[in-house]
C-alpha atoms as a PDB file:
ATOM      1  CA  UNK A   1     147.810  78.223  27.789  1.00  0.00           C
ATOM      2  CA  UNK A   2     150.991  78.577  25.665  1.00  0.00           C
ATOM      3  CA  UNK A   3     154.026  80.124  26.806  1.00  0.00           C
ATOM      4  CA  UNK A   4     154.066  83.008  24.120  1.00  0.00           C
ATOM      5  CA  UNK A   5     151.140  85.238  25.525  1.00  0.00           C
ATOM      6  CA  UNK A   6     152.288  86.417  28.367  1.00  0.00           C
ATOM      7  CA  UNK A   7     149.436  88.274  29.991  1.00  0.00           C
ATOM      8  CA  UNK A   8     145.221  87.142  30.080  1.00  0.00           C
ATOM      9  CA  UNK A   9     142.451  89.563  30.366  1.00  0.00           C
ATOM     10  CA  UNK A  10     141.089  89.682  34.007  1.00  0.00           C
ATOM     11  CA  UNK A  11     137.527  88.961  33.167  1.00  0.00           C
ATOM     12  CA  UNK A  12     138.277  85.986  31.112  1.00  0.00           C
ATOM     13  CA  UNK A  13     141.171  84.650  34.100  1.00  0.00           C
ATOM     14  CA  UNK A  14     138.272  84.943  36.534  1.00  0.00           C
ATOM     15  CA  UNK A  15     135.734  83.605  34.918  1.00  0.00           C
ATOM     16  CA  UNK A  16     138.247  81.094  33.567  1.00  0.00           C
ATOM     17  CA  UNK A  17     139.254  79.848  37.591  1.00  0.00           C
ATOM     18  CA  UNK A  18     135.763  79.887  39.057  1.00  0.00           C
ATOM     19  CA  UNK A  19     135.531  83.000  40.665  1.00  0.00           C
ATOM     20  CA  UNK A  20     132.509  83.762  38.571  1.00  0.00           C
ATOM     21  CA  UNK A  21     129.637  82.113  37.188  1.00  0.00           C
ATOM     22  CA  UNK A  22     129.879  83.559  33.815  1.00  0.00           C
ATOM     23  CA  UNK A  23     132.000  86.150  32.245  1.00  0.00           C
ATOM     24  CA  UNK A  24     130.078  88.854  32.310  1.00  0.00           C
ATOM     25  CA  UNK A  25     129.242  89.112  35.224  1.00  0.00           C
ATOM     26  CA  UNK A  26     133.221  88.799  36.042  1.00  0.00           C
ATOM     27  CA  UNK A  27     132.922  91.953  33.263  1.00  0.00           C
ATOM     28  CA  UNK A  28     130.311  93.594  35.677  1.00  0.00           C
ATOM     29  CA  UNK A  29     132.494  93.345  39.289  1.00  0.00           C
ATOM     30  CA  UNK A  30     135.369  95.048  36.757  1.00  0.00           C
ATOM     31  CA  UNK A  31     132.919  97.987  36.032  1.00  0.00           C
ATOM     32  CA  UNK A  32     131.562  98.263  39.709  1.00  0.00           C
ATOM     33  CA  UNK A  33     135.276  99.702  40.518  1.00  0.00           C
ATOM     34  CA  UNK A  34     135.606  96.994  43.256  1.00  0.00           C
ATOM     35  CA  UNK A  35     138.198  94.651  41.530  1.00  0.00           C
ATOM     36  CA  UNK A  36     141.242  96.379  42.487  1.00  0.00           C
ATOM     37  CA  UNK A  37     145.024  95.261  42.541  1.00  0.00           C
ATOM     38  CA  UNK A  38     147.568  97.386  44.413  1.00  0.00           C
ATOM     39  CA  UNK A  39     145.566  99.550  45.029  1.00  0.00           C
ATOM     40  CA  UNK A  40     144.402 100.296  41.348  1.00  0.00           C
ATOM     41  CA  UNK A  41     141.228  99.981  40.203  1.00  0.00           C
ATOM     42  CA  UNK A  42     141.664  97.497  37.263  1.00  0.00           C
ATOM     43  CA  UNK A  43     138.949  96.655  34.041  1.00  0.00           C
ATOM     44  CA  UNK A  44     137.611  93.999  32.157  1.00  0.00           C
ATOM     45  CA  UNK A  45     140.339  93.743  29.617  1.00  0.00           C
ATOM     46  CA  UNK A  46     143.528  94.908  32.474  1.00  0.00           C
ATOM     47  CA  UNK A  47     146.326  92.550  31.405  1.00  0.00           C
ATOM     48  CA  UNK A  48     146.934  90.038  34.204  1.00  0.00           C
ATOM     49  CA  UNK A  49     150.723  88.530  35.269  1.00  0.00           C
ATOM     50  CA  UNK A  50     151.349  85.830  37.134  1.00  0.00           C
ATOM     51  CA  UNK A  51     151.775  86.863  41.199  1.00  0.00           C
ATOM     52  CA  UNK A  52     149.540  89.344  40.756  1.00  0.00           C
ATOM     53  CA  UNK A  53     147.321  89.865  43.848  1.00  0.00           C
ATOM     54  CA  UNK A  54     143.835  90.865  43.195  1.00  0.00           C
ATOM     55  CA  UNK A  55     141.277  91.993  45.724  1.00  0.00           C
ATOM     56  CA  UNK A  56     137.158  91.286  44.144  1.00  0.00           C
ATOM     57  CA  UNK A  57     134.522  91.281  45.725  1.00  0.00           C
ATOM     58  CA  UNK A  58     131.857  88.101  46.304  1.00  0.00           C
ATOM     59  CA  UNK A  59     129.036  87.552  43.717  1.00  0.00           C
ATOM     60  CA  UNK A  60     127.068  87.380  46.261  1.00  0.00           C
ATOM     61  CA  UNK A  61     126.513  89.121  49.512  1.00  0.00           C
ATOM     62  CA  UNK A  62     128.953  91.260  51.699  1.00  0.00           C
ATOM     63  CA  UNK A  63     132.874  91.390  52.086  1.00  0.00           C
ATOM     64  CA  UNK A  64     136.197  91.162  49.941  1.00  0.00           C
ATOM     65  CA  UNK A  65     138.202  88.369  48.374  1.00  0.00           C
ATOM     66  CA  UNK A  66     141.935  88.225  48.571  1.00  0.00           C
ATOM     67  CA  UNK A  67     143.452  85.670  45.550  1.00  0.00           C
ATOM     68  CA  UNK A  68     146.670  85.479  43.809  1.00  0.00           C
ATOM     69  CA  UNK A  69     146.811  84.672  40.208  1.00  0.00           C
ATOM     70  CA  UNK A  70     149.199  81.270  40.234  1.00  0.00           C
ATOM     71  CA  UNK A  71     148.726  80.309  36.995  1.00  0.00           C
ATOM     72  CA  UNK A  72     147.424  82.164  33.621  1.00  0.00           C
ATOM     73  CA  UNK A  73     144.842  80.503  31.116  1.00  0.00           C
ATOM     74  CA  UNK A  74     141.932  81.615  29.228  1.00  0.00           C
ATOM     75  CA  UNK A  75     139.616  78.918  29.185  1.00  0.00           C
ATOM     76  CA  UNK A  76     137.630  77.499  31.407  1.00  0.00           C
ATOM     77  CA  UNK A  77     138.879  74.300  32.763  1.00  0.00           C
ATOM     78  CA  UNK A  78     138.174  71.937  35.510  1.00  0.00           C
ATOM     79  CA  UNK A  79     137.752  72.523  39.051  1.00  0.00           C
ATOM     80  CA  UNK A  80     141.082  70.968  40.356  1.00  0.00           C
ATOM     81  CA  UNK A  81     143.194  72.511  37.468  1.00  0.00           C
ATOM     82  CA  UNK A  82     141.196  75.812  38.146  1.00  0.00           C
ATOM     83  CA  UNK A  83     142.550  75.449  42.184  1.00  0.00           C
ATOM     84  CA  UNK A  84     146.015  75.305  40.951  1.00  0.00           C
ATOM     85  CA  UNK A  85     145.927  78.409  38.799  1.00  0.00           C
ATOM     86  CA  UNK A  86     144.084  80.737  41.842  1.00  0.00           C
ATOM     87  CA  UNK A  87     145.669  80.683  45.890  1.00  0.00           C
ATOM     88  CA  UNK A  88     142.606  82.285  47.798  1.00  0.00           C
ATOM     89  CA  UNK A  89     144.668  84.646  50.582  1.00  0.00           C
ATOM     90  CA  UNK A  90     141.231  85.702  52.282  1.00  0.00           C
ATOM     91  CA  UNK A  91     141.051  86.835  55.787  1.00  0.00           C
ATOM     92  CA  UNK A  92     139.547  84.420  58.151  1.00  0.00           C
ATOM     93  CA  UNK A  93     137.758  87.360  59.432  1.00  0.00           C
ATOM     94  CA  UNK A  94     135.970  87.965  56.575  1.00  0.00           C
ATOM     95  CA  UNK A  95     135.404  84.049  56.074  1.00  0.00           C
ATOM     96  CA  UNK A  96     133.955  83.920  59.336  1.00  0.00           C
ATOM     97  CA  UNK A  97     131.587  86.795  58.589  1.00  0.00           C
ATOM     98  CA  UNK A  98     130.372  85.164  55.338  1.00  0.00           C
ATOM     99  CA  UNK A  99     129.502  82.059  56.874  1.00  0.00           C
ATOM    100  CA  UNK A 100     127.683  84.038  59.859  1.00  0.00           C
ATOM    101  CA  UNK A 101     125.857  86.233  56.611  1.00  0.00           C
ATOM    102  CA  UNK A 102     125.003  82.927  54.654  1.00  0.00           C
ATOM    103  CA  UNK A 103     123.587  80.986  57.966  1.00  0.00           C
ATOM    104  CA  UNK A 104     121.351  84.312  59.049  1.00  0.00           C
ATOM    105  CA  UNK A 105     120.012  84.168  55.261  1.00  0.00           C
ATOM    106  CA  UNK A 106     118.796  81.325  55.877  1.00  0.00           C
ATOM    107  CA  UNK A 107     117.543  81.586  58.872  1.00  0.00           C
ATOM    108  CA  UNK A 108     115.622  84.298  57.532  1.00  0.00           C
ATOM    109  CA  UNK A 109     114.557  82.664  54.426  1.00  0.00           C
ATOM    110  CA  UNK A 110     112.895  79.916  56.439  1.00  0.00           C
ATOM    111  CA  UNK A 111     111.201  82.512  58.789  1.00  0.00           C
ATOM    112  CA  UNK A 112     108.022  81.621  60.216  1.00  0.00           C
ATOM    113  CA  UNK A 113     106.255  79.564  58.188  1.00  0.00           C
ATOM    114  CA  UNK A 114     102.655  78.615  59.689  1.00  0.00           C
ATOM    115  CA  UNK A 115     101.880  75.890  61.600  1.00  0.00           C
ATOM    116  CA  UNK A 116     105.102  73.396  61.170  1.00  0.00           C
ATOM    117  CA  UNK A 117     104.922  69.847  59.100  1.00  0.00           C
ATOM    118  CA  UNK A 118     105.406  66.532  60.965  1.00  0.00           C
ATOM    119  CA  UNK A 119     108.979  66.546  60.177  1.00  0.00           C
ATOM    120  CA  UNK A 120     109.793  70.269  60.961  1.00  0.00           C
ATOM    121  CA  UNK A 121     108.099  69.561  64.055  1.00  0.00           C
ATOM    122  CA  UNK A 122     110.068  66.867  65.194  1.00  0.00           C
ATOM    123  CA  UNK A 123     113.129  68.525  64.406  1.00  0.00           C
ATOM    124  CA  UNK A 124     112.226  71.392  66.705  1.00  0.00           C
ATOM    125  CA  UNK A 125     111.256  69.038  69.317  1.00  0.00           C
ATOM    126  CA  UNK A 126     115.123  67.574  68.856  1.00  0.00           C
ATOM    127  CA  UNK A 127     116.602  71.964  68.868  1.00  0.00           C
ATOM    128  CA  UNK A 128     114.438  71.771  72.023  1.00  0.00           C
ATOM    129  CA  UNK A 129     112.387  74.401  71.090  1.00  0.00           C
ATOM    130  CA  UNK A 130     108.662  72.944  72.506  1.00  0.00           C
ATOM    131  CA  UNK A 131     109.969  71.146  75.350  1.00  0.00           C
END
């Protein structure tokens, strides 16, 4: 981004650095009232400063992220450059509770599914869990 503007709109800075898939549904964590930056609720089109930190919630399942805007730009770049423009300042608490969510998803997702294939069967033998 050039060095005359200043300020980017939050939805297009997160969308922009990877924190969502698309933009609007950056736009749609703004209008939850969960995006929030000392202590402010911000919107969509909130100017964003450098140093800013902003508190957002995951696009998917529970908790809160924790990032500070390091760099400004508008357009979506690529993944590396993205890194440099966004320091993720996220609990390990709540990292540690995320990975615990994702794994029980799973877990559940798989479920009980019948009478196991060949291959599922051996890898339960492996777990230990015929033996």
């Amino acid at each position: 981004m050039d060095g005359t503007n200043q300020t980017v709109r939050l939805d297009k800075w997160m969308w922009s650095v990877r924190l969502f898939k698309t933009r609007g549904l950056a736009a749609r964590a703004c209008e939850s009232g969960r995006v929030k930056s000392g202590g402010r609720v911000l919107k969509a089109a909130s100017p964003l400063r450098g140093g800013e930190l902003i508190e957002l919630p995951f696009p998917e399942g529970p908790g809160t992220r924790v990032v500070r805007v390091e760099g400004l730009i508008d357009k979506r770049v690529g993944a590396t450059e993205a890194a440099r423009c966004c320091a993720d300042l996220t609990p390990a608490e709540v990292v540690e509770s995320r990975r615990l969510w994702r794994l029980d998803r799973r877990v559940r997702q798989e479920g009980d599914q019948g009478r196991p294939t060949k291959k599922r069967r051996r890898d339960l033998n492996q777990r230990g869990f015929f033996e």
